[in-house]
N, C-alpha and C. Protein backbone atom coordinates (compact mmCIF):
# COMPACT_ATOMS: atom_id res chain seq x y z
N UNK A 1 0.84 -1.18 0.00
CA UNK A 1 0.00 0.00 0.00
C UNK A 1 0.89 1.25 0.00
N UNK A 2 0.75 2.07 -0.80
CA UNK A 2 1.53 3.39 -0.98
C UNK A 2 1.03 4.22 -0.34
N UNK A 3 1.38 5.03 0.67
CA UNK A 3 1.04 6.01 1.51
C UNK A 3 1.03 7.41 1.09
N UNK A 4 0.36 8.56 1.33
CA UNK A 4 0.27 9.54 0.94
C UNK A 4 1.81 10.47 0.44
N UNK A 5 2.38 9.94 1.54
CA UNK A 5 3.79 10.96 1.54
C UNK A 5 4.43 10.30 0.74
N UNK A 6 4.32 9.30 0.00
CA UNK A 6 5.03 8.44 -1.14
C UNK A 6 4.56 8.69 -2.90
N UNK A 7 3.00 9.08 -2.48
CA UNK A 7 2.55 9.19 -3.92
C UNK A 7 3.13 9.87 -4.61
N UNK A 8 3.81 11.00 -4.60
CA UNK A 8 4.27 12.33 -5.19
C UNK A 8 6.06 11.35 -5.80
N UNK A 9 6.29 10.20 -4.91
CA UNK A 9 7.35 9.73 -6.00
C UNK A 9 6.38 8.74 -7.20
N UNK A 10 5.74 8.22 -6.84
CA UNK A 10 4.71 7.30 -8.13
C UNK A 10 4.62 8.42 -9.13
N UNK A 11 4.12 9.92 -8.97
CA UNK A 11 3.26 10.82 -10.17
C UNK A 11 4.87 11.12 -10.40
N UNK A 12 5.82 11.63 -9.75
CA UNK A 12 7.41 11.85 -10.65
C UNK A 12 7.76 10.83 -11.42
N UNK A 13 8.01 9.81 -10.95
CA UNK A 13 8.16 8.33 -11.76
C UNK A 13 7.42 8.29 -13.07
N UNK A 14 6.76 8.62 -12.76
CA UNK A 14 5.07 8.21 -13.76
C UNK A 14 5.70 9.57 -15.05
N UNK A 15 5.87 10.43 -14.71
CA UNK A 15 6.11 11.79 -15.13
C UNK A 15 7.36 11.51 -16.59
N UNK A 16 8.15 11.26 -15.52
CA UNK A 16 9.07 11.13 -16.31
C UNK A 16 9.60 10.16 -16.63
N UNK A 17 9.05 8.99 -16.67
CA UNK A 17 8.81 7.96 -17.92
C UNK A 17 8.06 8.23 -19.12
N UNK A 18 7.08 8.91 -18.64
CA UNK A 18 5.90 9.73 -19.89
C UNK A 18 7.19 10.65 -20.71
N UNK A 19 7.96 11.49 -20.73
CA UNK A 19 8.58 12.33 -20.92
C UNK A 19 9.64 11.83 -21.32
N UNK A 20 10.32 10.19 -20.98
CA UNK A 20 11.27 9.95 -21.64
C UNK A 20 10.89 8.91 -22.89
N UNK A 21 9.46 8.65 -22.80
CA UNK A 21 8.89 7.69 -24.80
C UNK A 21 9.00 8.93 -25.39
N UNK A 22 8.47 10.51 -24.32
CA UNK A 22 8.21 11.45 -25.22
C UNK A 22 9.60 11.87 -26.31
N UNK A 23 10.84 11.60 -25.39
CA UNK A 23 11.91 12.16 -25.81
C UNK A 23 12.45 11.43 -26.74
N UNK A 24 12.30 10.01 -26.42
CA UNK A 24 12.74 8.96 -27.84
C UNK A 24 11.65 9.27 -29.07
N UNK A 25 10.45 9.42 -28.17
CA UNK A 25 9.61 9.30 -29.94
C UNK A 25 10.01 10.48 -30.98
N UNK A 26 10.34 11.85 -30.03
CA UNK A 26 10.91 13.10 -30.52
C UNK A 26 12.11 13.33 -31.37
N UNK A 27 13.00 12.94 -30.92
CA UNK A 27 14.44 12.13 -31.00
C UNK A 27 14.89 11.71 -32.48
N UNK A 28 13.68 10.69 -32.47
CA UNK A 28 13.71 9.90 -33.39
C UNK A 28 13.46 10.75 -34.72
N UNK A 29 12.77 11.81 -34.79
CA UNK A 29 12.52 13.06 -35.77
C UNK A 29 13.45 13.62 -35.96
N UNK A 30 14.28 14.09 -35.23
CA UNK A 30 15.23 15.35 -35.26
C UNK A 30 16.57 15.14 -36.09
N UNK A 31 17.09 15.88 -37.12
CA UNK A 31 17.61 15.74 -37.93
C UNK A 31 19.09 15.70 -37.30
N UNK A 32 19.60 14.84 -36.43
CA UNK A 32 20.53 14.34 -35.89
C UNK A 32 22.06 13.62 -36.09
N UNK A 33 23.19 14.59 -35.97
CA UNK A 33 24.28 12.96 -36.60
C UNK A 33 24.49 11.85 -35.12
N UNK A 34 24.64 10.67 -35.83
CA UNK A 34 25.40 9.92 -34.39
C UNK A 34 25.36 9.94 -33.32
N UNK A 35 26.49 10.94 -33.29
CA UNK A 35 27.29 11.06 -31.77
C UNK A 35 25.71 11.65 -30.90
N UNK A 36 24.76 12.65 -31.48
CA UNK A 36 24.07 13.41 -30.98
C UNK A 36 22.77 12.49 -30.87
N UNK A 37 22.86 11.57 -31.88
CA UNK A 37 22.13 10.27 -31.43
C UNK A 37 22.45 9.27 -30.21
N UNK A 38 23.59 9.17 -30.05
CA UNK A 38 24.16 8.10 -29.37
C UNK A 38 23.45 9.16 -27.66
N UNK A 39 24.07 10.02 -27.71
CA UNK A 39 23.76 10.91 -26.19
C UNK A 39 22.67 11.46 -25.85
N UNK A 40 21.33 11.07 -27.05
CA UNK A 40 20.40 11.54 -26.79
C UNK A 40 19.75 10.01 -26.18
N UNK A 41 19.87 9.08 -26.79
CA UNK A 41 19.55 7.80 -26.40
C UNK A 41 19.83 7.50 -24.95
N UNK A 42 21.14 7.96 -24.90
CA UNK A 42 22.30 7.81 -23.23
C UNK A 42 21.10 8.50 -22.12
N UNK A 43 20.67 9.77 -22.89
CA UNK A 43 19.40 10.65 -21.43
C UNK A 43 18.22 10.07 -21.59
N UNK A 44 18.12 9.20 -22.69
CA UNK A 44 16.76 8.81 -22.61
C UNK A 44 16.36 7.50 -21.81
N UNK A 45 17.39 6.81 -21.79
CA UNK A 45 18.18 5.30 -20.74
C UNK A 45 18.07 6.16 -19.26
N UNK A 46 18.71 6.49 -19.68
CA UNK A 46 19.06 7.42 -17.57
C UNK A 46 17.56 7.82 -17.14
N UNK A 47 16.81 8.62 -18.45
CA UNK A 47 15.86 8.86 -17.84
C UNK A 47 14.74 7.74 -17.50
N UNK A 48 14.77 6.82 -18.19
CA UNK A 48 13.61 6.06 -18.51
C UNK A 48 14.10 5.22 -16.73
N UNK A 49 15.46 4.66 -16.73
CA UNK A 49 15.85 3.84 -15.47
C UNK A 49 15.58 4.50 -14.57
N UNK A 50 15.67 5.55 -14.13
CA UNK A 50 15.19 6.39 -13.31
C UNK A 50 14.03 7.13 -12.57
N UNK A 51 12.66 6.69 -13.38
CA UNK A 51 11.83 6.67 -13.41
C UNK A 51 11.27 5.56 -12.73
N UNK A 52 12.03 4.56 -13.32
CA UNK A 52 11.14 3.44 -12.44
C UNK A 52 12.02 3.43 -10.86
N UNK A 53 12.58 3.72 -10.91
CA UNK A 53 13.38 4.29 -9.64
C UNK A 53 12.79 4.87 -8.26
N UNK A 54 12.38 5.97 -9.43
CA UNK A 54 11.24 6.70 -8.51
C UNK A 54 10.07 5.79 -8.02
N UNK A 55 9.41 4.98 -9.28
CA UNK A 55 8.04 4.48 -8.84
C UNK A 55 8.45 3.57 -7.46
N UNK A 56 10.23 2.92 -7.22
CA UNK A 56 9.99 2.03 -6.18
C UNK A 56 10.25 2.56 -5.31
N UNK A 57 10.17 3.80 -5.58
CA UNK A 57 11.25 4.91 -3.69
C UNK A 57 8.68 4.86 -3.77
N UNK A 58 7.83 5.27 -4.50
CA UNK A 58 7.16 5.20 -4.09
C UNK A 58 6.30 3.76 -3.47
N UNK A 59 6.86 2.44 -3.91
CA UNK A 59 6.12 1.42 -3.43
C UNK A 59 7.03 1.32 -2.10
N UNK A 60 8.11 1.24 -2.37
CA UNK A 60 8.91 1.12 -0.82
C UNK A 60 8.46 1.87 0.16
N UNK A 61 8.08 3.24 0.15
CA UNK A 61 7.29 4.01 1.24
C UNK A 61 7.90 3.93 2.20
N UNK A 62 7.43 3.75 3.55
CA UNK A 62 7.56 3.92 4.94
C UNK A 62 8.71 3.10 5.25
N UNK A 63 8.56 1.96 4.34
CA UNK A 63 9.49 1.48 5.24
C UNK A 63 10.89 1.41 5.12
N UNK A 64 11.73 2.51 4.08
CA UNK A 64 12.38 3.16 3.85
C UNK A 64 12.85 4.25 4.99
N UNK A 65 11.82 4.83 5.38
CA UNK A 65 11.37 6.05 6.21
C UNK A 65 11.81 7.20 5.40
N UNK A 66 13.12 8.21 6.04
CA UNK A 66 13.42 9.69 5.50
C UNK A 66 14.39 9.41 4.00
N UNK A 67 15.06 8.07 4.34
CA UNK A 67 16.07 7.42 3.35
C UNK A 67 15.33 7.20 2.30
N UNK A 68 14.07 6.70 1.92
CA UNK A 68 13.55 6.62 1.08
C UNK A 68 13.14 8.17 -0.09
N UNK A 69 12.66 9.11 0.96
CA UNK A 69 12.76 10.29 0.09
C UNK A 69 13.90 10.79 -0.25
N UNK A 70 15.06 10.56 0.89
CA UNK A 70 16.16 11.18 0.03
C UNK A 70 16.85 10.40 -0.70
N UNK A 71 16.60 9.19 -0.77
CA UNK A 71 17.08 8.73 -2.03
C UNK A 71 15.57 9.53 -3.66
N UNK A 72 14.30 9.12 -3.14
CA UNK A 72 13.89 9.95 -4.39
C UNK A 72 14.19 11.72 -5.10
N UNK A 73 14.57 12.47 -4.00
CA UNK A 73 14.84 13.54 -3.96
C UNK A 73 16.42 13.49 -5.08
N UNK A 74 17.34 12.41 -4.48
CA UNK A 74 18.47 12.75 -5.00
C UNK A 74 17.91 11.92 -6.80
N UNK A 75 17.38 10.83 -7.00
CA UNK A 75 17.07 10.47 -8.19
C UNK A 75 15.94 12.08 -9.31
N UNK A 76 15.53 12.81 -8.38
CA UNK A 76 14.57 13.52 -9.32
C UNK A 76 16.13 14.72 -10.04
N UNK A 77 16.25 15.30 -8.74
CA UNK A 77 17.53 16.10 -9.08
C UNK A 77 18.86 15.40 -9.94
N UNK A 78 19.31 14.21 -9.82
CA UNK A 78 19.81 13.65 -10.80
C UNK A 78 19.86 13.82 -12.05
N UNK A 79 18.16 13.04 -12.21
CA UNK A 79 17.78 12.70 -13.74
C UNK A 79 17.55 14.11 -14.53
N UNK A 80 17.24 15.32 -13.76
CA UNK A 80 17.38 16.72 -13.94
C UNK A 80 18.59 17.32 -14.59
N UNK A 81 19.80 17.17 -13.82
CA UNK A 81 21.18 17.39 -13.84
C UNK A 81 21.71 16.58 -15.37
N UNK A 82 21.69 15.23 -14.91
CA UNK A 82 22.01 14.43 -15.90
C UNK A 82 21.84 14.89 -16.99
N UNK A 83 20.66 14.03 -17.45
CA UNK A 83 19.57 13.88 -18.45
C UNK A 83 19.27 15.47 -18.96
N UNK A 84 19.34 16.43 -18.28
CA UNK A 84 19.01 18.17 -18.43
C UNK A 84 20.25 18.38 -19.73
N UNK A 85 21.65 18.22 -19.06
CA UNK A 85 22.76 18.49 -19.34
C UNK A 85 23.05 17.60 -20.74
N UNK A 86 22.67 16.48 -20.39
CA UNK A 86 22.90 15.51 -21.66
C UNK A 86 22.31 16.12 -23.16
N UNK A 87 20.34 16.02 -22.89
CA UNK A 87 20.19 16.66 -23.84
C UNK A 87 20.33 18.02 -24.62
N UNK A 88 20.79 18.73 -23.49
CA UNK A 88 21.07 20.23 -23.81
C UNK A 88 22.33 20.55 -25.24
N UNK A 89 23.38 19.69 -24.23
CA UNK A 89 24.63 19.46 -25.27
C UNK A 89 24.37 18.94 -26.61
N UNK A 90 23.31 17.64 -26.61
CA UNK A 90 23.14 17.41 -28.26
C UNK A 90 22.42 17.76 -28.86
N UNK A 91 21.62 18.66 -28.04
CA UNK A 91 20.78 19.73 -29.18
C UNK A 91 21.08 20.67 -29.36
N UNK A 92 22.19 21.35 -29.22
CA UNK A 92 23.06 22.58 -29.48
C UNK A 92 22.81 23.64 -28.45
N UNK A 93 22.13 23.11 -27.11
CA UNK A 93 21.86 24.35 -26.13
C UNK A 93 22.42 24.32 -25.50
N UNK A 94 22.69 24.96 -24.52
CA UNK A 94 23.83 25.65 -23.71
C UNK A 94 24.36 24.81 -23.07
N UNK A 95 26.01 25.06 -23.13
CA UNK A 95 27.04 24.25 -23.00
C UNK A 95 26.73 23.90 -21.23
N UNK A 96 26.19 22.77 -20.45
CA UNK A 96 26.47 23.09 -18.87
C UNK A 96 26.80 21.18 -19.02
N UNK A 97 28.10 20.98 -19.29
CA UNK A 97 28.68 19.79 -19.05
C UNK A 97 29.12 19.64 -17.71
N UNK A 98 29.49 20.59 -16.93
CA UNK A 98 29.91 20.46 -15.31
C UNK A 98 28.76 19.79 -14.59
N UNK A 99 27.55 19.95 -15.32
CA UNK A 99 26.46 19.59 -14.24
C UNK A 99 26.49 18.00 -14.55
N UNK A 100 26.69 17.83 -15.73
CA UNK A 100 26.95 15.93 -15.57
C UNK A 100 27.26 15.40 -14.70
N UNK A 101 28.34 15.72 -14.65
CA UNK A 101 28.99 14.47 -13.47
C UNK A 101 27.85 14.88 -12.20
N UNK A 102 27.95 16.28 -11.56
CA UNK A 102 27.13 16.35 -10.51
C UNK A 102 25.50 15.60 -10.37
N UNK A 103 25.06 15.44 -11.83
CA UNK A 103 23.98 14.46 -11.79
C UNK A 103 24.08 13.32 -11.36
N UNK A 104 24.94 12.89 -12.57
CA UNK A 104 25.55 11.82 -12.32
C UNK A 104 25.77 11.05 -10.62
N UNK A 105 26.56 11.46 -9.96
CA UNK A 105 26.72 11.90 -8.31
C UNK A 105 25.51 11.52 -7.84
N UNK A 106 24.37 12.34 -8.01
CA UNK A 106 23.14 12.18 -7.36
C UNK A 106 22.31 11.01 -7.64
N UNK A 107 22.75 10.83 -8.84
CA UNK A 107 21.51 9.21 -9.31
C UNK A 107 22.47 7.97 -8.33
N UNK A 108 23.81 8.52 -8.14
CA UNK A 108 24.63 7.21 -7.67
C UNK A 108 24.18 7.27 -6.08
N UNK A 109 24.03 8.49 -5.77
CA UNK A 109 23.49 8.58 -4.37
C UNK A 109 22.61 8.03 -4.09
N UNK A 110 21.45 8.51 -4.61
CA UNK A 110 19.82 7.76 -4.78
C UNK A 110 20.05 6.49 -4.75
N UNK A 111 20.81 5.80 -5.56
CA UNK A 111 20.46 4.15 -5.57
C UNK A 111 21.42 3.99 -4.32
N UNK A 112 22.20 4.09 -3.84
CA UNK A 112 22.75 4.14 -2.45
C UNK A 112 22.10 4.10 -1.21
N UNK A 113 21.26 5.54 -1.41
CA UNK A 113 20.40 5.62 -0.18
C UNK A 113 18.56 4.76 -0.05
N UNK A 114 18.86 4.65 -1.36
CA UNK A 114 17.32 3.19 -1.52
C UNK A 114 18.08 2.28 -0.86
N UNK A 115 19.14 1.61 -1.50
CA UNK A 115 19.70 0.39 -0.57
C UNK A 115 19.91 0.30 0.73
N UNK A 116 20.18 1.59 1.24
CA UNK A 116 20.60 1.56 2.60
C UNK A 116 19.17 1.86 3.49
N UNK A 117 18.12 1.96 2.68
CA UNK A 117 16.82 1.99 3.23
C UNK A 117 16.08 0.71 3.70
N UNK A 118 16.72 -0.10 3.13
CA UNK A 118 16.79 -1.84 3.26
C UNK A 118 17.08 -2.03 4.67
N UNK A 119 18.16 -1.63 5.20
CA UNK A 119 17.88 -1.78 6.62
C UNK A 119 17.57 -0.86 7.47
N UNK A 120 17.00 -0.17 7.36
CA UNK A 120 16.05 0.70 8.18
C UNK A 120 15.48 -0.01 9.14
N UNK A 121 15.84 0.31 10.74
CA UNK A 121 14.77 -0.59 11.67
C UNK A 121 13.31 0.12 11.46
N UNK A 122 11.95 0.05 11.49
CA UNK A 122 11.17 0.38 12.15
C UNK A 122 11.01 0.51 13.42
C-alpha cells in the first residue's frame, strides 16, 4: 500500500517515464548525426531507469522512512542534472557539461540511499 507521503514519488516516476517515450519518440525526428544520437539515447536510458526508480522509492514508502525520500529527492535532481545536461549538449543548447557528473553523483546517491533503506529498523 503506498502512503500519501510516497505518492508524489509514483506521479514523478510516472512523469518522467511519460517524458522519456516522449523524448525517444521526438528524438527519433530530429535531424541528428550519431554522436548526438548516441547521447540523446544515453538521457533517454538514464531517464527512462530512473523513473522506475522513482516508482519504487514510491512502493517502498515507509518502510524506507526519511532514506527513502532522500534517495527519491536525490534520483529527481539527478535525472534533472544528468539527463538536463545531456540533452542540452546534443541539441546545441547551452554548454552546462559540469552539471553531468554532478547528476551523475546524485543518481549514484539515490540508488545508495534506496539500498541503505533496506535496513532501516522500524
Amino acid at each position: 500500500m503506498i502512503t500519501d507521503s510516497y505518492r508524489g514519488w509514483v506521479a514523478l516516476g510516472a512523469l518522467g517515464g511519460l517524458l522519456a517515450v516522449a523524448a525517444a519518440a521526438g528524438a527519433a525526428h530530429l535531424p541528428v548525426d550519431a554522436g548526438q544520437s548516441r547521447a540523446i539515447a544515453s538521457a533517454v536510458q538514464m531517464q527512462g531507469w530512473h523513473a522506475l526508480a522513482l516508482l519504487g522509492c514510491g512502493i517502498w514508502g515507509a518502510r524506507g522512512g526519511w532514506l527513502t525520500h532522500a534517495a527519491g529527492a536525490a534520483f529527481v535532481l539527478g535525472t534533472l542534472l544528468f539527463c538536463g545536461t545531456v540533452y542540452a549538449g546534443a541539441l546545441g543548447g547551452p554548454h552546462l557539461g559540469a552539471l553531468a557528473p554532478v547528476g551523475g553523483s546524485l543518481l549514484m546517491l539515490g540508488w545508495a540511499l534506496l539500498g541503505l533503506s533496506a535496513f532501516r529498523r522500524r
